[in-house]
C-alpha atoms as a PDB file:
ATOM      1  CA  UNK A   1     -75.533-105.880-118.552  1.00  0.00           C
ATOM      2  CA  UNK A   2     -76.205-105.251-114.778  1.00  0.00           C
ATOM      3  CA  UNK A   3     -75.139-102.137-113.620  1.00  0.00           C
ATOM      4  CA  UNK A   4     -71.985-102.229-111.284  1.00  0.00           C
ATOM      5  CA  UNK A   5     -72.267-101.595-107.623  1.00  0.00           C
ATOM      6  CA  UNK A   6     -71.920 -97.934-105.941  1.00  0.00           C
ATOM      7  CA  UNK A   7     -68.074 -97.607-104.982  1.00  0.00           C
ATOM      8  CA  UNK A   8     -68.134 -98.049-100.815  1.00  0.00           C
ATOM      9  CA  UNK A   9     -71.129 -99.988-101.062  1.00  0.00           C
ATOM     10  CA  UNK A  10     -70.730-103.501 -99.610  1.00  0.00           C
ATOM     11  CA  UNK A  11     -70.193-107.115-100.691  1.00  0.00           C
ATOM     12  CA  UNK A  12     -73.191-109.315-100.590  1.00  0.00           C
ATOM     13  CA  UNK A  13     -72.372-112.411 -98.440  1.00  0.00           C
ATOM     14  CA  UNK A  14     -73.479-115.480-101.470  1.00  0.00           C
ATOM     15  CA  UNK A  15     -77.676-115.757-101.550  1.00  0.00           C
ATOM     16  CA  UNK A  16     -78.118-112.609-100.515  1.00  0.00           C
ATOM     17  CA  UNK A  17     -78.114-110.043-103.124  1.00  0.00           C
ATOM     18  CA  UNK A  18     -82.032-110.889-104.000  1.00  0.00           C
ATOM     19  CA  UNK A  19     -82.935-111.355-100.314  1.00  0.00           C
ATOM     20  CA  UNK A  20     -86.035-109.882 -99.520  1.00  0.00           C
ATOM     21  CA  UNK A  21     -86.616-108.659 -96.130  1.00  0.00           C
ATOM     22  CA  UNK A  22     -89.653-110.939 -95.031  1.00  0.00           C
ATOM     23  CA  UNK A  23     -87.942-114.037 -93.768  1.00  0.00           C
ATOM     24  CA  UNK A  24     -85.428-111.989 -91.168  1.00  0.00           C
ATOM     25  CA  UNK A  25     -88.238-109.719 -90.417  1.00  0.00           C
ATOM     26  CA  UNK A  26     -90.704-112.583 -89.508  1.00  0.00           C
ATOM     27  CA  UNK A  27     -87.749-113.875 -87.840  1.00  0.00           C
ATOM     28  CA  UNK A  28     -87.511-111.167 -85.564  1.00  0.00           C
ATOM     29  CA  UNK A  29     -91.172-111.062 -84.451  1.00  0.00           C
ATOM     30  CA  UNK A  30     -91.415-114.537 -83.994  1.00  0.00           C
ATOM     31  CA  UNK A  31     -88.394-114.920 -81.617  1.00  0.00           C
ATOM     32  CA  UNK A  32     -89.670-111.928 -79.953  1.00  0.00           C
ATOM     33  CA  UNK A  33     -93.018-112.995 -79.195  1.00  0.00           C
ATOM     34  CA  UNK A  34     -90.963-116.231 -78.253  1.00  0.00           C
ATOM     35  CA  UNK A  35     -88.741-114.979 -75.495  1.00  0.00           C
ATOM     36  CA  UNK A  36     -91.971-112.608 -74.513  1.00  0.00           C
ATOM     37  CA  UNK A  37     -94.102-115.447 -74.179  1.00  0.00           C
ATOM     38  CA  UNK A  38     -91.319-117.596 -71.881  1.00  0.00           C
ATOM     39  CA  UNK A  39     -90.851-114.293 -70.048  1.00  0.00           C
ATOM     40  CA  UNK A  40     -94.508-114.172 -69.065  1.00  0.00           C
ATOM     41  CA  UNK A  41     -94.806-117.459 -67.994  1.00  0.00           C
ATOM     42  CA  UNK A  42     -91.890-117.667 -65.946  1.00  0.00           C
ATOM     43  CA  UNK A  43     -92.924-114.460 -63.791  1.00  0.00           C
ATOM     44  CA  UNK A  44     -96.304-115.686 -63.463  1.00  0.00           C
ATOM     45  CA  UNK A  45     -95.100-119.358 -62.229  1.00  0.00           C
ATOM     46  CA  UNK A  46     -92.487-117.460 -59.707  1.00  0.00           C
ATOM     47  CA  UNK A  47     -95.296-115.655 -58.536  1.00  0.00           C
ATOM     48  CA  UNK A  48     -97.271-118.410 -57.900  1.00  0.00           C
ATOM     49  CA  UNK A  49     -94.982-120.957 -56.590  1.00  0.00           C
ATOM     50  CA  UNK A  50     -92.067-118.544 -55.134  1.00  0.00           C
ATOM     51  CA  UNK A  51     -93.952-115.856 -52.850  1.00  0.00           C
ATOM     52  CA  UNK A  52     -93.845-116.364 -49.156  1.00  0.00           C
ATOM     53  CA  UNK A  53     -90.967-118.896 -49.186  1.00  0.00           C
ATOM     54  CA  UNK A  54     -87.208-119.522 -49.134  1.00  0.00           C
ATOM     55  CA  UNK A  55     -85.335-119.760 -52.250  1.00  0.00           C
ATOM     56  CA  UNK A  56     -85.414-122.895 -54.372  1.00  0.00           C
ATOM     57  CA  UNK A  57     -81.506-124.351 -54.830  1.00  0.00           C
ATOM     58  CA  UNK A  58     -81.010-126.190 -58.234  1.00  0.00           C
ATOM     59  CA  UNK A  59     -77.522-127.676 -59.779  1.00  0.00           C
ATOM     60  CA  UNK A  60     -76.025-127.543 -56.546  1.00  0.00           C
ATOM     61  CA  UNK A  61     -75.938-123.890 -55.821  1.00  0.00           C
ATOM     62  CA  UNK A  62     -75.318-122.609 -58.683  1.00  0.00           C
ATOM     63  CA  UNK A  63     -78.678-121.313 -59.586  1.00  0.00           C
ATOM     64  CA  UNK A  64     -81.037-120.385 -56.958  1.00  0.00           C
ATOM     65  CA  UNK A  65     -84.899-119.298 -57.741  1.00  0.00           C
ATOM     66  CA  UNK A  66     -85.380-116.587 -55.696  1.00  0.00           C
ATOM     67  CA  UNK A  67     -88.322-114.512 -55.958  1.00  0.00           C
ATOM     68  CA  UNK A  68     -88.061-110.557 -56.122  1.00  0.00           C
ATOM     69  CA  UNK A  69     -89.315-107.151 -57.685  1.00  0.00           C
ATOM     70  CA  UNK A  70     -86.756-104.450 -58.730  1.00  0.00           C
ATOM     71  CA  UNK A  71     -88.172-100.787 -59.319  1.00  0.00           C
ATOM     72  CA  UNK A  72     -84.335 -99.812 -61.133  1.00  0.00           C
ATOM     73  CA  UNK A  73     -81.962-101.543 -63.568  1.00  0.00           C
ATOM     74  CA  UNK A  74     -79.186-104.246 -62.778  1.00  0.00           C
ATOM     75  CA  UNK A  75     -78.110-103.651 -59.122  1.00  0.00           C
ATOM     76  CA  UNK A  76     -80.578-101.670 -58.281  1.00  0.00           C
ATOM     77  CA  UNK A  77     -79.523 -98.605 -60.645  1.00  0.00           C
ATOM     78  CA  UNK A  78     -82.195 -95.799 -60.884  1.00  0.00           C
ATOM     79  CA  UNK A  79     -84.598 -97.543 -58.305  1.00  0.00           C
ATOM     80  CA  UNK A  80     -85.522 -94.146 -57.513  1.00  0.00           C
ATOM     81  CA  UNK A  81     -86.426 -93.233 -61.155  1.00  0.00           C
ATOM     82  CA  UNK A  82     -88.306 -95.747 -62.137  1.00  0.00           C
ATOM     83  CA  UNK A  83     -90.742 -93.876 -64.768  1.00  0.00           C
ATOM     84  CA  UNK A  84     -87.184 -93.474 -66.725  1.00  0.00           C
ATOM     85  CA  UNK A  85     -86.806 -96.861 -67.778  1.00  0.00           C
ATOM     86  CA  UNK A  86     -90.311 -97.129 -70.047  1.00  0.00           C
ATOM     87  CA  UNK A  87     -89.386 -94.122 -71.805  1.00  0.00           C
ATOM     88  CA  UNK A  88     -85.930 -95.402 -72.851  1.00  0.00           C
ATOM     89  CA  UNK A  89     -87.618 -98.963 -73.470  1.00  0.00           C
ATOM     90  CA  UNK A  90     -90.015 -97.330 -75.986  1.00  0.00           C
ATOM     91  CA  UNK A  91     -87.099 -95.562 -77.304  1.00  0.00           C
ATOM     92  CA  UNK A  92     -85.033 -98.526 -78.097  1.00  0.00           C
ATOM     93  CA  UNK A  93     -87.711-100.309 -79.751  1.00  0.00           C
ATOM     94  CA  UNK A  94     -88.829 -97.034 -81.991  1.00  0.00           C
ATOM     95  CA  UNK A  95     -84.877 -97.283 -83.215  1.00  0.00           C
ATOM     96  CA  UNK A  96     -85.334-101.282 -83.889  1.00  0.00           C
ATOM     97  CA  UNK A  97     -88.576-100.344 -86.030  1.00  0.00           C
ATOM     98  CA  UNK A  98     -86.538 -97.912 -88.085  1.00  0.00           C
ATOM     99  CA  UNK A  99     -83.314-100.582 -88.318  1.00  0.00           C
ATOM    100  CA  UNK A 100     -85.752-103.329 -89.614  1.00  0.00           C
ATOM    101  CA  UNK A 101     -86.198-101.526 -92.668  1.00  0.00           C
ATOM    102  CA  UNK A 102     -83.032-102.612 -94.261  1.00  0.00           C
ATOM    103  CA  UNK A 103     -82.628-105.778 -92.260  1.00  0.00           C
ATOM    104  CA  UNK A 104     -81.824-108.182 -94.952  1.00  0.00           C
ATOM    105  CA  UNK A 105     -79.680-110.370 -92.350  1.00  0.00           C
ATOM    106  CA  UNK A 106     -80.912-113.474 -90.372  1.00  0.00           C
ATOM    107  CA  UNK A 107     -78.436-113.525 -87.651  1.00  0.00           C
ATOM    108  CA  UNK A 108     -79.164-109.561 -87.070  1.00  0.00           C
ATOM    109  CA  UNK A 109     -82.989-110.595 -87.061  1.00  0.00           C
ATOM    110  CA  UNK A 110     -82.250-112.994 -84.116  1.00  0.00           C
ATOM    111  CA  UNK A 111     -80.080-110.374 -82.595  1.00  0.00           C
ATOM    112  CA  UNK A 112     -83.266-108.003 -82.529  1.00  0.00           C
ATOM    113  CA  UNK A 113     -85.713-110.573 -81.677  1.00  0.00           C
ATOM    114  CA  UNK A 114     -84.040-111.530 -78.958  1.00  0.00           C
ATOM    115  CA  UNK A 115     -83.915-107.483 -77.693  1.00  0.00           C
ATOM    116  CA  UNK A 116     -86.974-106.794 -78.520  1.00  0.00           C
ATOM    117  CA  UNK A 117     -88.984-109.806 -76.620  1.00  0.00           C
ATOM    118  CA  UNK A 118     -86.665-108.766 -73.346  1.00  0.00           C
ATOM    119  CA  UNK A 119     -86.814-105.074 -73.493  1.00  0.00           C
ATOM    120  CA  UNK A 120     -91.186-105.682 -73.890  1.00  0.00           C
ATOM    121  CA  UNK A 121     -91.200-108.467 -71.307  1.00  0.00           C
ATOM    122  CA  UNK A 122     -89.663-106.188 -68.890  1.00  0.00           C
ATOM    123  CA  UNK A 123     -91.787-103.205 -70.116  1.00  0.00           C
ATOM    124  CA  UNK A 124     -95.064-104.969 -69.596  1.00  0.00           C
ATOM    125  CA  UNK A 125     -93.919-104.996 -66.154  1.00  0.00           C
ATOM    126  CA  UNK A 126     -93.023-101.496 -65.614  1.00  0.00           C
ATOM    127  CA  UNK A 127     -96.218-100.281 -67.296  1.00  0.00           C
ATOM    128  CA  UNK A 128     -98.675-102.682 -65.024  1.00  0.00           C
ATOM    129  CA  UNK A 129     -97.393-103.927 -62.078  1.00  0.00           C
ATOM    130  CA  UNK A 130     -97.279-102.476 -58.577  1.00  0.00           C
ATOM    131  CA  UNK A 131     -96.688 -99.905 -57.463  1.00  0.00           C
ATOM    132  CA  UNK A 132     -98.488 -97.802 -60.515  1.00  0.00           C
ATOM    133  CA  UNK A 133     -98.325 -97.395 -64.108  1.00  0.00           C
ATOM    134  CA  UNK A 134     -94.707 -96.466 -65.712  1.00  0.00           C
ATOM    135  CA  UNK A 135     -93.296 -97.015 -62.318  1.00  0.00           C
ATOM    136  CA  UNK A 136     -94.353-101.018 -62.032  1.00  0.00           C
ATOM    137  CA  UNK A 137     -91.821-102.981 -60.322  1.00  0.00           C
ATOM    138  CA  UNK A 138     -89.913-106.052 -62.576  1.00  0.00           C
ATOM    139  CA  UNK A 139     -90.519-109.551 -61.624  1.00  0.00           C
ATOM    140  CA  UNK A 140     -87.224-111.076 -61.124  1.00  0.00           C
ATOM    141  CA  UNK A 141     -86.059-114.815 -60.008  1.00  0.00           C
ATOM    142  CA  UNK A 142     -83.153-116.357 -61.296  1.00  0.00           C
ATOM    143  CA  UNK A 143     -80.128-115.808 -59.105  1.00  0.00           C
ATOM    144  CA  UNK A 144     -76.732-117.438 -59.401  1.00  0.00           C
ATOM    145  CA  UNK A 145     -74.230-118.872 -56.641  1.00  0.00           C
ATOM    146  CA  UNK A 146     -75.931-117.482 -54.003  1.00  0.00           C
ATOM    147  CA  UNK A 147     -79.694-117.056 -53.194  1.00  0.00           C
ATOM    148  CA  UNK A 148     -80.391-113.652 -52.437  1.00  0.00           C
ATOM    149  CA  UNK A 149     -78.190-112.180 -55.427  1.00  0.00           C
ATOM    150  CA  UNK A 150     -74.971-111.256 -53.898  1.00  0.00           C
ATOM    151  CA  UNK A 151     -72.879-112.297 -56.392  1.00  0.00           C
ATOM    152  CA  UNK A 152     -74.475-111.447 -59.450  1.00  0.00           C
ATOM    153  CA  UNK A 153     -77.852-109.373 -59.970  1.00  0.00           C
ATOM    154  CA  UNK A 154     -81.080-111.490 -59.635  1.00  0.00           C
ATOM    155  CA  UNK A 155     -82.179-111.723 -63.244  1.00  0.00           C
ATOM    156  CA  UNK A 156     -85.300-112.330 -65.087  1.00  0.00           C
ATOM    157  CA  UNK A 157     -85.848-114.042 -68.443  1.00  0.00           C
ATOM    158  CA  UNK A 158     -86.205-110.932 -70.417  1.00  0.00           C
ATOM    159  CA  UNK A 159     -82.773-109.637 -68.518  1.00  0.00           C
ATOM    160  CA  UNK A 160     -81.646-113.179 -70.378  1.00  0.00           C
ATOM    161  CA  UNK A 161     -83.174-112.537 -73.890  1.00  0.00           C
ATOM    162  CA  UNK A 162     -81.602-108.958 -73.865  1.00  0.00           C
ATOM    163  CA  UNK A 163     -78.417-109.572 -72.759  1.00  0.00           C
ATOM    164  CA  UNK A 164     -77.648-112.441 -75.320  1.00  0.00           C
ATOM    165  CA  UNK A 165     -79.521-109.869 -78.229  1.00  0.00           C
ATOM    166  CA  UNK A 166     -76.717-106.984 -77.337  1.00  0.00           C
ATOM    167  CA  UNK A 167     -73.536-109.381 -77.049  1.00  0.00           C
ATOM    168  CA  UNK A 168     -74.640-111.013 -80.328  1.00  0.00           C
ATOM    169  CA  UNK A 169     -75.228-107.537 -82.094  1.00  0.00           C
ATOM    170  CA  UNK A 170     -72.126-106.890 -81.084  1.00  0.00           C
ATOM    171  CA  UNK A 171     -70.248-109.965 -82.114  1.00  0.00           C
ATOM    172  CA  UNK A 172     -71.941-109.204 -85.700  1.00  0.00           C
ATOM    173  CA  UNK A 173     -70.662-105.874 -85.822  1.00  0.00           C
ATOM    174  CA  UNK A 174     -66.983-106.676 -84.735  1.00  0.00           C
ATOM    175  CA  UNK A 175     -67.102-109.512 -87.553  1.00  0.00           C
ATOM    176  CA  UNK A 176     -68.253-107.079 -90.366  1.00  0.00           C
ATOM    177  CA  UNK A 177     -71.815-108.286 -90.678  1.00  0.00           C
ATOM    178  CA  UNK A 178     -74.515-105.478 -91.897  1.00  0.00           C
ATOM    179  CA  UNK A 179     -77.868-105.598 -91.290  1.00  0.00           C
ATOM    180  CA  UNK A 180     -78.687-105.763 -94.852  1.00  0.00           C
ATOM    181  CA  UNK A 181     -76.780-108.745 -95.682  1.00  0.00           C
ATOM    182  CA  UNK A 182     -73.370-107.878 -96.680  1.00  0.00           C
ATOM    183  CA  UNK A 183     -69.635-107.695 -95.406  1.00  0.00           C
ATOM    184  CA  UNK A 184     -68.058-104.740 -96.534  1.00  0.00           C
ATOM    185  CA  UNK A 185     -65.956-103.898 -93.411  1.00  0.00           C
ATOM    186  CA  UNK A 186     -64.091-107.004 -93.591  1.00  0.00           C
ATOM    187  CA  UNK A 187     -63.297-106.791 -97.583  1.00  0.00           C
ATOM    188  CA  UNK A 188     -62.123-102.975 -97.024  1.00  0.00           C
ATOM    189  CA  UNK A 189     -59.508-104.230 -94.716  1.00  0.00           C
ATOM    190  CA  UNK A 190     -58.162-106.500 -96.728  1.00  0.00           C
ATOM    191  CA  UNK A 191     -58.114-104.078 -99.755  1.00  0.00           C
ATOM    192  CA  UNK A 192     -56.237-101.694 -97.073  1.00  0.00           C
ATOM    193  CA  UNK A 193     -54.117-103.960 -96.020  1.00  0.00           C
ATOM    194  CA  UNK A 194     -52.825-104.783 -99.294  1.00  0.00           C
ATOM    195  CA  UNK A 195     -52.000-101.122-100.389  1.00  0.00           C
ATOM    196  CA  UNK A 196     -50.382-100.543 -97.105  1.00  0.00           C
ATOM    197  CA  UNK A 197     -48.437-103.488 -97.965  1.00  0.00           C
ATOM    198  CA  UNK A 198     -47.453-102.363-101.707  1.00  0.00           C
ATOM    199  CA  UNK A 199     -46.167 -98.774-100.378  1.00  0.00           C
ATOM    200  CA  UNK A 200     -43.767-100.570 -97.828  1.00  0.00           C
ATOM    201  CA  UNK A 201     -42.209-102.719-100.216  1.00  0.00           C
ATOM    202  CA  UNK A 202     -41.989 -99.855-102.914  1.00  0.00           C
ATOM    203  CA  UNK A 203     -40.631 -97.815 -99.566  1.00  0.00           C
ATOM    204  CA  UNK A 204     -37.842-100.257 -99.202  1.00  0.00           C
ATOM    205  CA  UNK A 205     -36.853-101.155-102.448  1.00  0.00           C
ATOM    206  CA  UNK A 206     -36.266 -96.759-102.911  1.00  0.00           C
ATOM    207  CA  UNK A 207     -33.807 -96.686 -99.815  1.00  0.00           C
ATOM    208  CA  UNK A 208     -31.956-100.051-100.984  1.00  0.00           C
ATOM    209  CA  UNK A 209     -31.502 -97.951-104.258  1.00  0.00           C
ATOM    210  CA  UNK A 210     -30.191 -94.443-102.662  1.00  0.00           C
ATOM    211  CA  UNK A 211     -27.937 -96.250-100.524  1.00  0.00           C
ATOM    212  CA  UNK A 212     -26.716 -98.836-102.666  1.00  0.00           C
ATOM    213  CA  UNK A 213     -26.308 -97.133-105.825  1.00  0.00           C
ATOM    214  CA  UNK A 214     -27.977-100.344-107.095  1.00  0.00           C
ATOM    215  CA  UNK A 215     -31.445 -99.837-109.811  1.00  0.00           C
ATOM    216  CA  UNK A 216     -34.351-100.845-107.315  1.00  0.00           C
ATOM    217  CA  UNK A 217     -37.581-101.923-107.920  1.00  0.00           C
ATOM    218  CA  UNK A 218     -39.628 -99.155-108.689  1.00  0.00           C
ATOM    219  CA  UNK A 219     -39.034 -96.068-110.815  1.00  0.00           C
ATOM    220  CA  UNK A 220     -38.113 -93.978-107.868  1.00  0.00           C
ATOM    221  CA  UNK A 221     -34.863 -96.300-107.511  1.00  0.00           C
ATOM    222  CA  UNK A 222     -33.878 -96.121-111.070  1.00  0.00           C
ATOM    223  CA  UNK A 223     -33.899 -92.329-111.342  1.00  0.00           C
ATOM    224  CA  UNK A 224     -31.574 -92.882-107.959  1.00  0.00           C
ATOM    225  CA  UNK A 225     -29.568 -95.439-109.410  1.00  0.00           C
ATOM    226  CA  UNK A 226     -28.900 -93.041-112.658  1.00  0.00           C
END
């Protein structure tokens, strides 16, 4: 016989309680090297083909290329602390590192792939570019309804890559999804839930009893009732 599961431990969504962790780790690097890769490319091609010229209109406005270089964070935050942003990049992916050691889960393997290839394609620029090491400006080109990034922050690919990484993590957390493959939030709810419901319904049937005079459903209404 198989020995029974730690009490609190979680439910293991079907397929998953002999997962090993190679596929969602392999996952992970390969998206990340991925959404690196595009991120390269792209700031190398707006270099080349955006630099001394107006900004490019596509879909009718609604996305402009527009070439810049941004020494802070998303509206400029920080610009003047610039040698900030590789420590805290270095820090984020020294906590994925330690994560990936349970990850068991493919959709929290794309979640992390997806960080990791923005938060190093944005890195790579703050570590070589101009003006200096750790305090490189980040390539940035993709601006929407207006050209110049009045609307919403010019934005790179690795801004991209990031962003969709973070809202996914989060939609995995809010729907009880664990990085090592099961789904015990969502089970201890329903377990709660039920319990909760038992007590109100033992709750009523005790009053209807005491005021009533009447044997209710659970012992405390017959001891009433007598």
């Amino acid at each position: 016989m198989s020995a029974a599961p730690p009490a609190g431990s979680g439910t293991a969504e079907p397929g998953t309680t002999t997962r090993s962790r190679r596929r969602p780790v392999t996952i992970l690097l390969c998206l990340a090297a991925f959404a690196l890769t595009v991120d390269v490319l792209t700031k190398h091609l707006a270099l080349l083909e955006l630099s001394d010229r107006e900004p490019v209109r596509l879909l009718g406005g609604a996305v402009y290329l527009s070439l810049t270089r941004n020494s802070g964070a998303a509206w400029s935050l920080g610009r003047d602390h610039t040698w900030i942003f590789p420590l805290i990049a270095v820090g984020v992916l020294g906590w994925i590192a330690w994560m990936a050691r349970a990850l068991r889960s493919v959709p929290w393997a794309i979640s992390l792939g997806l960080v990791v290839g923005g938060v190093v394609g944005n890195l790579i620029d703050r570590i070589f570019r101009a003006p200096g090491w750790f305090v490189g400006h980040v390539v940035d080109m993709i601006s929407v309804f207006d050209p110049y990034g009045r609307v919403f922050p010019i934005f790179n690919v690795a801004d991209s890559a990031l962003v969709c990484g973070v809202l996914l993590a989060v939609g995995l957390e809010f729907t009880g999804r664990q990085r090592d493959g099961t789904r015990a939030p969502a089970d201890d709810h329903r377990r709660a839930g039920g319990k909760d419901g038992d007590r109100a319904r033992d709750g009523d049937a005790a009053r209807q009893a005491a005021t009533t005079g009447e044997p209710g459903d659970t012992d405390g209404g017959r001891r009433d009732g007598a």
